[in-house]
Protein backbone atom coordinates (compact mmCIF):
# COMPACT_ATOMS: atom_id res chain seq x y z
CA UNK A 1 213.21 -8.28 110.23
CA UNK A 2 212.09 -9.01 106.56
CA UNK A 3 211.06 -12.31 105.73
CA UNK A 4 213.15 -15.00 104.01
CA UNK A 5 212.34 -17.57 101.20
CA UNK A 6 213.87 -19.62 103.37
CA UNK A 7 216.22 -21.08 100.29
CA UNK A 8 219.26 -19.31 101.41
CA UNK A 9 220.04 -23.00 103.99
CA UNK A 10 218.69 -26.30 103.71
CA UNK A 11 217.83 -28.06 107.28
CA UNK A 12 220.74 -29.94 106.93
CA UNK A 13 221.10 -33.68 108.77
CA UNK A 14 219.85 -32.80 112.61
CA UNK A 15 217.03 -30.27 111.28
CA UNK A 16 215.70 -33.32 109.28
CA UNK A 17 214.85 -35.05 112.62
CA UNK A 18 212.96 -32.06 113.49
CA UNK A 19 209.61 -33.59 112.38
CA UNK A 20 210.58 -37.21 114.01
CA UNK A 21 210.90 -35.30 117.38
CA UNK A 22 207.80 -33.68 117.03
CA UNK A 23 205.87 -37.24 115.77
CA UNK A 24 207.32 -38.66 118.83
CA UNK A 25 205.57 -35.44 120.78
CA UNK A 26 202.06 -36.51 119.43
CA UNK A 27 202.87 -40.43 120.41
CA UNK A 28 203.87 -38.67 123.81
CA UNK A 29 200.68 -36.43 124.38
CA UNK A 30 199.05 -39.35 124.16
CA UNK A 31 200.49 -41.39 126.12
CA UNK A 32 201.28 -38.67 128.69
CA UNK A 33 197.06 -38.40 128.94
CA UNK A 34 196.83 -42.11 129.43
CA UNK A 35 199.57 -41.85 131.95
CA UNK A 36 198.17 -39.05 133.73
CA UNK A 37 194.61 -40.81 133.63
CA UNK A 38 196.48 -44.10 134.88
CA UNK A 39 198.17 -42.07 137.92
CA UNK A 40 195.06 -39.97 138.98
CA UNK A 41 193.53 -43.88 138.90
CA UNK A 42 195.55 -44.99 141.18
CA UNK A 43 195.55 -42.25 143.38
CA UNK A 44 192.40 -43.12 143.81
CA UNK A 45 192.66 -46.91 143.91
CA UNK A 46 195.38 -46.95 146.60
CA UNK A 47 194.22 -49.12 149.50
CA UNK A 48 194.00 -47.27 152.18
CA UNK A 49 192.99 -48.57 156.02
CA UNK A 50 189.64 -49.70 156.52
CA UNK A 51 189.33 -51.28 159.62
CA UNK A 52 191.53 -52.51 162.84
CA UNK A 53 194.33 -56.02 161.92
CA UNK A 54 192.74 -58.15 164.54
CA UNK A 55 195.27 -60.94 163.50
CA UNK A 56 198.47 -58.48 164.32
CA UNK A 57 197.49 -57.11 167.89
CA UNK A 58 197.71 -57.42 171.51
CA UNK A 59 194.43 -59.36 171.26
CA UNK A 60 195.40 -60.39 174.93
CA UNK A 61 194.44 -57.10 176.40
CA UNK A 62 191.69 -56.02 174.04
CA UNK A 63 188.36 -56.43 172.73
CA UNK A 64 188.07 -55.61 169.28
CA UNK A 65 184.37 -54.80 168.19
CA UNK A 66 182.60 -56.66 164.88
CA UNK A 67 182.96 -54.16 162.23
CA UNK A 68 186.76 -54.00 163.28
CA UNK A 69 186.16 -50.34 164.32
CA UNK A 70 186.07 -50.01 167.86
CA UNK A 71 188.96 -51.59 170.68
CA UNK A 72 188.40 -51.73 174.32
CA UNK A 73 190.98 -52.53 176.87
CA UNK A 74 189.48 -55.36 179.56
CA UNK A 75 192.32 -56.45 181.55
CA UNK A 76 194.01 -54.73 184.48
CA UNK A 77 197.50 -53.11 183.48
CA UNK A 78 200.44 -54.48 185.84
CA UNK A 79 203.38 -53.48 183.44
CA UNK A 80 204.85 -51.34 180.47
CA UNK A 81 204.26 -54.69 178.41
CA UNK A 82 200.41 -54.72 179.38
CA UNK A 83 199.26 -52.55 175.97
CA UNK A 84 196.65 -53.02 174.18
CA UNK A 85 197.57 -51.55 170.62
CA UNK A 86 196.21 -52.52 167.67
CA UNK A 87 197.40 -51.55 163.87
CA UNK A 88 194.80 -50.80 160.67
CA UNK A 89 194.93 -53.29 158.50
CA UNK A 90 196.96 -51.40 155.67
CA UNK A 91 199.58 -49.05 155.62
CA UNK A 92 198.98 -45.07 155.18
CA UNK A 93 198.93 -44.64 151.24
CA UNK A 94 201.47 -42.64 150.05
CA UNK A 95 200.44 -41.39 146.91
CA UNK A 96 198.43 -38.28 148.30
CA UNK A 97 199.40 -35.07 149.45
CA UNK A 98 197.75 -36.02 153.06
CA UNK A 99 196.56 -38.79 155.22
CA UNK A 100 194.65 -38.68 158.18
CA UNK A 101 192.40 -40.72 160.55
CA UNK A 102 190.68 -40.19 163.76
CA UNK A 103 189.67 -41.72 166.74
CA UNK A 104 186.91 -40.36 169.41
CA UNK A 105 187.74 -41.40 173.18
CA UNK A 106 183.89 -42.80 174.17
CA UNK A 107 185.66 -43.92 177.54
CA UNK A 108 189.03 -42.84 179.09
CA UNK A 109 189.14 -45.73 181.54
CA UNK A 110 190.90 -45.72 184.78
CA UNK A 111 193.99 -43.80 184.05
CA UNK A 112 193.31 -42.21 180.40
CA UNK A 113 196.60 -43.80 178.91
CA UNK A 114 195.06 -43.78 175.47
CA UNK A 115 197.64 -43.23 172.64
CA UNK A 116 197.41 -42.55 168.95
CA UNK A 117 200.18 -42.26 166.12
CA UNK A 118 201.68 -44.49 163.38
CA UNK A 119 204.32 -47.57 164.15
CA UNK A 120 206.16 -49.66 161.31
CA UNK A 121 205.49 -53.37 160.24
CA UNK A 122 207.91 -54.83 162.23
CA UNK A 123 206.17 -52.59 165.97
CA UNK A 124 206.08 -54.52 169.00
CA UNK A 125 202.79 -55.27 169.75
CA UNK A 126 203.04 -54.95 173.50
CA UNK A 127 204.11 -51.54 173.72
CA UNK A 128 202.82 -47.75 173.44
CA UNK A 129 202.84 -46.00 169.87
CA UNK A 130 206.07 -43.98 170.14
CA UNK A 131 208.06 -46.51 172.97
CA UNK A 132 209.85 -48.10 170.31
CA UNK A 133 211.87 -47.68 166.98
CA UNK A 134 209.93 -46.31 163.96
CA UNK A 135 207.07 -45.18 165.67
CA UNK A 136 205.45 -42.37 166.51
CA UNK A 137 202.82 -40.90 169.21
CA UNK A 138 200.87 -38.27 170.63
CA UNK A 139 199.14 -39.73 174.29
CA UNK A 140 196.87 -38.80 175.87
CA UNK A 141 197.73 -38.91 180.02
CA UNK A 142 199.66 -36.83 179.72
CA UNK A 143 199.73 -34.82 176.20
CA UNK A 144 203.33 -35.63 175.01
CA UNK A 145 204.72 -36.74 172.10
CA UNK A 146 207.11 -40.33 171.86
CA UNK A 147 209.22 -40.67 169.26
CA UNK A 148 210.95 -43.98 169.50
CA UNK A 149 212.39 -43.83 172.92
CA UNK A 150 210.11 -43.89 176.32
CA UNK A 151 210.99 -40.24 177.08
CA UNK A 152 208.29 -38.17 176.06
CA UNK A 153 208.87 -34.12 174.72
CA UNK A 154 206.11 -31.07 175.67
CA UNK A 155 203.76 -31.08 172.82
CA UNK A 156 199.88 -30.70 173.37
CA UNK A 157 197.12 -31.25 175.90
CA UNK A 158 195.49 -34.31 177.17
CA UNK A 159 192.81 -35.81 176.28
CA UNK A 160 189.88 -37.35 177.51
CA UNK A 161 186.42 -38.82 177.36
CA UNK A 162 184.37 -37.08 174.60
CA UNK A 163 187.36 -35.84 173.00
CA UNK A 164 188.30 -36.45 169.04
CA UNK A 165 191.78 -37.14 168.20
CA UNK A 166 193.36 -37.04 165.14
CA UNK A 167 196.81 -38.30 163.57
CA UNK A 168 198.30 -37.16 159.99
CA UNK A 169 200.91 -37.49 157.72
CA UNK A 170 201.67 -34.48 155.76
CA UNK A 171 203.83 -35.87 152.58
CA UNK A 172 204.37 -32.55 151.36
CA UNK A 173 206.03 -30.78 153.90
CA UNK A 174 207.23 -34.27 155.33
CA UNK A 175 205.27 -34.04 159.21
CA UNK A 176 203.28 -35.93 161.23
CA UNK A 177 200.61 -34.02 162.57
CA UNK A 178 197.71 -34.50 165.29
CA UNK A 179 194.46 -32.46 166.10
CA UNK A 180 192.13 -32.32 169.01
CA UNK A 181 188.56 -31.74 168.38
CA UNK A 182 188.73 -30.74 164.88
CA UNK A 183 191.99 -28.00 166.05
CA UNK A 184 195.71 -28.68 165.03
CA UNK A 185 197.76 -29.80 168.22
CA UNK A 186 201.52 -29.47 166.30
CA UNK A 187 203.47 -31.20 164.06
CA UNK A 188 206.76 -33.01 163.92
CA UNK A 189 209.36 -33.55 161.17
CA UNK A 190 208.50 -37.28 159.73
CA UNK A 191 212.07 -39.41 160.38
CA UNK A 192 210.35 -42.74 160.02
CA UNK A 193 210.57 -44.48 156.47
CA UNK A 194 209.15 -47.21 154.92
CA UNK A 195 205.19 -47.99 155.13
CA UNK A 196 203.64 -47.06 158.37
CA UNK A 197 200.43 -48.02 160.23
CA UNK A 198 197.70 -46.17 162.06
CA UNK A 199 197.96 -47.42 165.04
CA UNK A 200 196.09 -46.89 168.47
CA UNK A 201 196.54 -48.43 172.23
CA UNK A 202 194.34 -48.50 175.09
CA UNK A 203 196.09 -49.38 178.53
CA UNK A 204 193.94 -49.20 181.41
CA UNK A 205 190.62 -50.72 182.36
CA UNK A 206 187.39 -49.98 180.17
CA UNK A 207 189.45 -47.72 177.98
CA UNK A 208 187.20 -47.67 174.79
CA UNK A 209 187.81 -46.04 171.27
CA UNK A 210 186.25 -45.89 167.69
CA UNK A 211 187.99 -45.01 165.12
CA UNK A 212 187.63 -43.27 161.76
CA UNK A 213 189.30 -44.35 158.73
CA UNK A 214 186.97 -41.76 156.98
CA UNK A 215 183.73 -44.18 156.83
CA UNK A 216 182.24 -40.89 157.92
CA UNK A 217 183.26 -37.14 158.04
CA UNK A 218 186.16 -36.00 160.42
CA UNK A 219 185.87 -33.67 162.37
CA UNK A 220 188.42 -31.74 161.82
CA UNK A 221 188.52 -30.04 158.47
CA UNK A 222 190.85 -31.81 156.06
CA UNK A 223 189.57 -30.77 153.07
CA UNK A 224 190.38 -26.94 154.51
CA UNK A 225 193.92 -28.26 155.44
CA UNK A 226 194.91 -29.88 152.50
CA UNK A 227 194.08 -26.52 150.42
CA UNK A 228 196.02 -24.49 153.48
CA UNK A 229 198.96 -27.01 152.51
CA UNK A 230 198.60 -26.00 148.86
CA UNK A 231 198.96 -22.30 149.30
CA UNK A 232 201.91 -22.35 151.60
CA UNK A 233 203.76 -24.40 148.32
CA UNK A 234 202.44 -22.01 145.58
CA UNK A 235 203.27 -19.28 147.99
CA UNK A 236 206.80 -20.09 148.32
CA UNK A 237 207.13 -19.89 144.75
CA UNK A 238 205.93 -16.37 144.64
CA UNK A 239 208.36 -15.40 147.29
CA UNK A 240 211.11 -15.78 144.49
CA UNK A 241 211.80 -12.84 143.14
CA UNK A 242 212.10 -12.57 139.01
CA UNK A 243 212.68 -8.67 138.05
CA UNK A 244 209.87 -8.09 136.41
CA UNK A 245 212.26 -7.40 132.92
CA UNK A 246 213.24 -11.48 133.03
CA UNK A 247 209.75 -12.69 132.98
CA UNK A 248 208.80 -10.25 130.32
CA UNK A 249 211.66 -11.33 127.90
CA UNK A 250 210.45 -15.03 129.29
CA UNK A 251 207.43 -14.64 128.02
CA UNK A 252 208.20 -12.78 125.12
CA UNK A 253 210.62 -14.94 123.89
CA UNK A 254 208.00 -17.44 124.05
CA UNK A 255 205.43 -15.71 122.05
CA UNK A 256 208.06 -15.16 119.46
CA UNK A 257 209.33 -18.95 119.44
CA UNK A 258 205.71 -19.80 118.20
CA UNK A 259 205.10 -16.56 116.09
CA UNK A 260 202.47 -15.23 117.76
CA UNK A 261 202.87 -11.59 116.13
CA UNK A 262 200.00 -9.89 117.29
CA UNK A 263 199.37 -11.19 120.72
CA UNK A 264 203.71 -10.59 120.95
CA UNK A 265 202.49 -7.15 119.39
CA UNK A 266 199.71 -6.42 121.79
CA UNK A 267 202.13 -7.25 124.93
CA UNK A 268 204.88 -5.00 123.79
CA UNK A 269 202.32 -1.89 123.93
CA UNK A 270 201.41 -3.00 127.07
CA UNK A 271 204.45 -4.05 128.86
CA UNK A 272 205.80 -0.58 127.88
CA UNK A 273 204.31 1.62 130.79
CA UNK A 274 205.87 -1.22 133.37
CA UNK A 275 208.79 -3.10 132.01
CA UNK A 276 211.99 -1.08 132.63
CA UNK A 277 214.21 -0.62 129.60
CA UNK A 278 216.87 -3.11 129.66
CA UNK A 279 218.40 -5.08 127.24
CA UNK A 280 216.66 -8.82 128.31
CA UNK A 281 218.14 -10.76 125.60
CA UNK A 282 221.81 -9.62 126.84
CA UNK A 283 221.27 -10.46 130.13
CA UNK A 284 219.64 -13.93 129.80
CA UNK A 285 221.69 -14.96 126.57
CA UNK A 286 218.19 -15.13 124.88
CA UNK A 287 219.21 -14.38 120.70
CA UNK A 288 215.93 -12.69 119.59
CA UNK A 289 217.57 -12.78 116.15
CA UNK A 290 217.06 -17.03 115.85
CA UNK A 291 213.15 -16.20 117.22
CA UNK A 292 212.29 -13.58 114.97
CA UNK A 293 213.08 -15.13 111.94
CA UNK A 294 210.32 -15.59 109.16
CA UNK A 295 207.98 -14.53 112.30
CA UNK A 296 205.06 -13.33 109.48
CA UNK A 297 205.37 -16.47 107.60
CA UNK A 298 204.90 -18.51 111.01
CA UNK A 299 202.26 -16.80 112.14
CA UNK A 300 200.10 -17.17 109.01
CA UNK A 301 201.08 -21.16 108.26
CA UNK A 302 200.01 -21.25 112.25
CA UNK A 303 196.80 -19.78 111.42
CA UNK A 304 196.16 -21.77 108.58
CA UNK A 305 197.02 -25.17 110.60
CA UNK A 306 194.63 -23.99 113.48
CA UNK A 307 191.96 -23.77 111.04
CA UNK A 308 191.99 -26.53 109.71
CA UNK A 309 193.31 -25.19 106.28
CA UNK A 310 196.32 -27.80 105.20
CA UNK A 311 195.93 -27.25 101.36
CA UNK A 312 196.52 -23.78 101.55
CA UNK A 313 199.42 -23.98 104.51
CA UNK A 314 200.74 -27.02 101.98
CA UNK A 315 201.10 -24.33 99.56
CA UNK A 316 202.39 -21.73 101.36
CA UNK A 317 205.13 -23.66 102.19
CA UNK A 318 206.02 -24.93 98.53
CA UNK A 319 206.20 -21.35 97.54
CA UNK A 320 208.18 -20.62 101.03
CA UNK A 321 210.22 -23.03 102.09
CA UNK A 322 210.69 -25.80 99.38
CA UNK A 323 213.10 -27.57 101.00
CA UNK A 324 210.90 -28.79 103.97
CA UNK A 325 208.31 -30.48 102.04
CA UNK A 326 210.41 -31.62 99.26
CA UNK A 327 210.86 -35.06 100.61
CA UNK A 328 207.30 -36.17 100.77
CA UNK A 329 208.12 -39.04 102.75
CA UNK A 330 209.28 -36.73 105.66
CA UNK A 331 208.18 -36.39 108.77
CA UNK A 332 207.22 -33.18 108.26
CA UNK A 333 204.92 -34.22 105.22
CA UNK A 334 203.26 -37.28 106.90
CA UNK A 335 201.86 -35.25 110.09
CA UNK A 336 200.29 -32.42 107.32
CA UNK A 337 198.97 -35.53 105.31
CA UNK A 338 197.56 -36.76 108.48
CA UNK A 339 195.88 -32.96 109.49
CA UNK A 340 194.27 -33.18 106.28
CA UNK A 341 193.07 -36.88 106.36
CA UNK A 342 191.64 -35.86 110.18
CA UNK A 343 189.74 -32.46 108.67
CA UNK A 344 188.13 -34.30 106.43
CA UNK A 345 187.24 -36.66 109.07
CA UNK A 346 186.44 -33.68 111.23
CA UNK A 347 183.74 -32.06 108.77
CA UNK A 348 182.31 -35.47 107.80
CA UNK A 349 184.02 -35.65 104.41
CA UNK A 350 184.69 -39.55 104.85
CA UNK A 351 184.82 -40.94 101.49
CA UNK A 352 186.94 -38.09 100.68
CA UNK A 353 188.90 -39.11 103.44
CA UNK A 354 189.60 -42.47 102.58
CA UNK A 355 190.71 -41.48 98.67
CA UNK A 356 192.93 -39.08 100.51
CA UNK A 357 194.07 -41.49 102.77
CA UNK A 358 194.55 -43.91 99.94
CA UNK A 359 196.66 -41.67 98.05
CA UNK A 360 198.72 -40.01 100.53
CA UNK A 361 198.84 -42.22 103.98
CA UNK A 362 199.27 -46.05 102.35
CA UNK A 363 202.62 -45.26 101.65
CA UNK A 364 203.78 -44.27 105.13
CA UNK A 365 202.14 -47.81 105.90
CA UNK A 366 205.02 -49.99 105.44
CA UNK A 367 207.09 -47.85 107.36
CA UNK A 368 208.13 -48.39 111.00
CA UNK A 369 207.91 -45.02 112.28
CA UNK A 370 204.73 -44.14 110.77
CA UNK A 371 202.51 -47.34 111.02
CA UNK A 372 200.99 -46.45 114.35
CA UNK A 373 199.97 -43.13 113.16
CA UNK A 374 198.74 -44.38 110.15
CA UNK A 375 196.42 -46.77 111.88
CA UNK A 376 195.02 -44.34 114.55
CA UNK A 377 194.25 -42.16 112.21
CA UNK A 378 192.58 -44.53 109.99
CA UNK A 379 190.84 -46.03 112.73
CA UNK A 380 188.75 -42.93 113.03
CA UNK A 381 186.18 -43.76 110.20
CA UNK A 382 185.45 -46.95 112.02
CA UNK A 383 183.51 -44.88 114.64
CA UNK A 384 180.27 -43.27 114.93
CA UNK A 385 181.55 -40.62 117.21
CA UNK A 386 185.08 -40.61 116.93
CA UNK A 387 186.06 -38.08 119.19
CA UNK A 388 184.58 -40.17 122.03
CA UNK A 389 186.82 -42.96 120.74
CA UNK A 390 190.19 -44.23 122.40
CA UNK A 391 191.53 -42.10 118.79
CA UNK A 392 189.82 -39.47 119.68
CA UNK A 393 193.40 -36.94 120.47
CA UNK A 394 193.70 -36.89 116.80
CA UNK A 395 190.09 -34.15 116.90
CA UNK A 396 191.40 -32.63 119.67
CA UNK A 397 193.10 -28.88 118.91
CA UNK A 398 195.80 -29.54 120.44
CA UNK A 399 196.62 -32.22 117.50
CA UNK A 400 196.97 -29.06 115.29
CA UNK A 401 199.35 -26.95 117.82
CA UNK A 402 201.49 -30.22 117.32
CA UNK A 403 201.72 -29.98 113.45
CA UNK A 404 201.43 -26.27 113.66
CA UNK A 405 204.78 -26.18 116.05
CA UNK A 406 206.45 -28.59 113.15
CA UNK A 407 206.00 -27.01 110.45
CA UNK A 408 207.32 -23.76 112.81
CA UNK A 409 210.58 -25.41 113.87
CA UNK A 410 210.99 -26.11 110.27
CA UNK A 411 210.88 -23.00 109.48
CA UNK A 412 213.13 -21.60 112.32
CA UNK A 413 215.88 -24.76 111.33
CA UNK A 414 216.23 -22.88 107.88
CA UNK A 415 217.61 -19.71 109.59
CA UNK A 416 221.04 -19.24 108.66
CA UNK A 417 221.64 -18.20 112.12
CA UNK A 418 220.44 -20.44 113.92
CA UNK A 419 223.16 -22.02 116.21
CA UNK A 420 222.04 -25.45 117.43
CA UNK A 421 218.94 -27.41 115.22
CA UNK A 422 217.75 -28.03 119.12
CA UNK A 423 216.81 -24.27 119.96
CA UNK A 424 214.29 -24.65 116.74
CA UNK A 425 212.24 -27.47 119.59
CA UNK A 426 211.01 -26.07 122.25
CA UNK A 427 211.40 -21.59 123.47
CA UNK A 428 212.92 -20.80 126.62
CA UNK A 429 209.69 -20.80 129.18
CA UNK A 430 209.29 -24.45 127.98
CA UNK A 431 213.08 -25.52 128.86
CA UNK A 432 212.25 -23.93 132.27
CA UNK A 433 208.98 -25.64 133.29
CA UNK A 434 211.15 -28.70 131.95
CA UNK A 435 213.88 -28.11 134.12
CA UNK A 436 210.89 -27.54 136.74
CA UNK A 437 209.68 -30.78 136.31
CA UNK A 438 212.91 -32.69 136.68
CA UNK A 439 213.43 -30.71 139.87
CA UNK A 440 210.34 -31.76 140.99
CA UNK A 441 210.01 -35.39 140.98
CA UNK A 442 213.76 -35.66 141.94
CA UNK A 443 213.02 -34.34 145.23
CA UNK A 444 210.03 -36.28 145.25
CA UNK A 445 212.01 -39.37 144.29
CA UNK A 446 214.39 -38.14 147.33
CA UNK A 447 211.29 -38.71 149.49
CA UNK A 448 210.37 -42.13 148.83
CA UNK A 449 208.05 -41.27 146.56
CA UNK A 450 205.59 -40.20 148.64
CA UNK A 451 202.98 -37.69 148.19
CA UNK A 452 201.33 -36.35 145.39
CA UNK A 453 202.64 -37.41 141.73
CA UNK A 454 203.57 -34.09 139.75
CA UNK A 455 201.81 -32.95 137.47
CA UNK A 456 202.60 -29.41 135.99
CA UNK A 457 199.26 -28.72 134.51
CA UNK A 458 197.78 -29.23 137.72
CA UNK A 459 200.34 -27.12 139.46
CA UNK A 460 199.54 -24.11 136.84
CA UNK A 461 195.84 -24.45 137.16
CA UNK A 462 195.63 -24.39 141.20
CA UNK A 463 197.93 -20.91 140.05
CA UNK A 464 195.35 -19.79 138.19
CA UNK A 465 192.58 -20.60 140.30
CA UNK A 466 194.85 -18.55 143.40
């Protein structure tokens, strides 16, 4: 398609927020890394058990040790009502694709009637781990499972002196699970809401266990487990089957959103050998016409932007497309005044920089939108090493893409055929991994919010590490 001038339509009222939506995207990167940082934080801060609740337990029946790690029973059992079970002293965090403790059985007593599972807030502390409402457990007599009622189903083996026993909750897949001796025994759908303790009980005499909030290493292999878990998600997502002619005119569409000629030029040649021939674009509803518009003009401007060349991509676009840069007050404008005020920054030009800034940026100063911009980017000549600053984004490359992908939206909105301003914003892959993302954390929302917090990027990188 031969390239326009770009004169024959003016971005008329909705294209003109083009450049608002995209300062907004540079506000959002960066608040989207602070976000992410803050999440992965508390990931990381979430309390998680430490030690045995000595205040909340059937102290009656038990001797709990000093470092709140060990429980013995020293009574003699006469009833159902005679437990000794003990909670951790927090709930199981949530935020996590897995948690997981373990106990190891130094002493099964007289009758072995050790249990271990998980049992709500409100448990009665008198009672075996899966006797009761919202609770769960795997005991070890005689190897069955209780969930909520005192009717036990088939579910493992016993266990003993000597052994290690293990308890889980598997967010992702929504399970309890247990292990014996480092080996999975099963797993159970998780029906219990709310937060939920570890939870042990010894109920016959000299019953002793320690237990392992991870102080030290498991024994079973939870690190191993965890990535096991991760595979069976990414592959259920290969077991969807895209003909491989959709994803190509995905991905193609993509690489002519962004005018990316000669990698879109290198992929045709070799996508020809093992695409079949169909029409994409009138299957999917994809108009290649609106994303092959000016694609020679967006490809060089891109270039230009990447390296750091704004004068010349400034003028470029006056002899282009005169009607985007026109308005010098723009949107549009200030984020290319801005590129140039941070290359100059970038190459050590700084009392270039501020004469720049002086000329160009103090006017976008009084202005609402703008100030916040304005001062970030000013704030870089008030550090020695301002990428290490909290400005820092601003010398990242992905700062460029962002004016880069303006100035090429622009330049799409001036396409007489294009049918909605919108399609000018983002190319079809993107609206996907959107829609992705939405489905994604409404289903986690549907699960209390439990598990791991999506993130897409790390979702893409685990695919390309598989």
């Amino acid at each position: 398609m031969s390239e326009s001038n770009g004169n024959s339509r003016r971005p008329n009222v909705e294209d003109q927020d083009l450049g608002l939506y995209f300062l907004e995207a540079c506000r959002g990167r960066e608040m989207k890394e602070k976000e992410k940082e803050k999440e992965e934080e508390e990931e990381e801060e979430e309390e998680a058990p430490r030690e045995l609740n000595t205040i909340n337990s059937s102290g009656g029946f038990v001797v709990v040790s000093t470092d709140k790690l060990s429980v013995k029973y020293t009574s003699v059992n006469l009833h159902g009502h005679d437990v000794g079970v003990i909670q951790a002293n927090k709930p199981a965090p949530t935020k996590r694709l897995i948690y997981y403790f373990e106990i190891h059985v130094k002493d099964a007593g007289v009758k072995g009637q050790i249990s271990i599972g998980f049992t709500s807030e409100t448990f009665k502390m008198r009672r075996q781990p899966g006797w009761e409402a919202n609770s769960c457990g795997y005991h070890g007599d005689d190897g069955l499972l209780y969930r909520g009622h005192g009717k036990g189903e088939a579910f493992g083996p016993t266990y003993t002196s000597g052994d290690v026993v293990g308890a889980g909750i598997n967010y992702a897949a929504q399970e309890f699970f247990f292990t014996k001796n480092g080996q999975v025994v099963g797993s159970v759908y998780k029906d219990l809401k709310g937060p939920l303790f570890p939870t042990i009980a010894v109920h016959s005499q000299n019953e002793e266990v320690n237990v392992n909030f991870g102080q030290k290493p498991f024994t079973f292999d939870l690190k191993e487990f965890e990535a096991q878990e991760r595979m069976k998600q990414q592959l259920k997502i290969e077991e969807i089957s895209v003909p491989p002619n959709v994803s190509y005119g995905i991905v193609r569409s993509y690489l002519l959103h962004y005018g990316y000629e000669d990698t879109l030029n290198s992929f045709d040649v070799a996508s020809k050998s093992t695409v079949p021939p169909i029409y994409i674009a009138q299957e999917s509803g994809i108009d290649e016409q609106e994303i092959t518009y000016a694609l020679n003009h967006r490809k060089t401007l891109r270039q230009l932007i990447r390296n750091g060349d704004i004068d010349v991509a400034f003028g470029k676009l006056r002899e282009w497309y005169p009607q985007i840069v026109e308005d010098n007050t723009s949107a549009t404008c200030f984020l290319l005044h801005c590129q140039k005020f941070i290359e100059l920054v970038r190459v050590g030009a700084l009392e270039e920089a501020v004469r720049y800034g002086r000329i160009e940026l103090s006017s976008f100063y009084d202005l609402p939108v703008f100030k916040d911009l304005v001062q970030d980017c000013v704030a870089l000549l008030a550090y020695e090493r301002p990428l290490e600053s909290s400005v820092g984004y601003l010398l990242k490359d992905s700062q460029r893409e962002v004016v880069a992908d303006t100035v090429n939206a622009m330049i799409l909105s001036t396409n007489p055929n294009m049918k909605e301003s919108k399609h000018c914003l983002q190319s079809y892959l993107e609206r996907l991994l959107r829609q992705l993302t939405a489905c994604c954390l409404e289903r986690r929302a549907l699960n209390g919010e439990q598990g791991e917090a999506f993130q897409l990027q790390r979702l893409l990188s685990s695919s390309r590490r598989g």
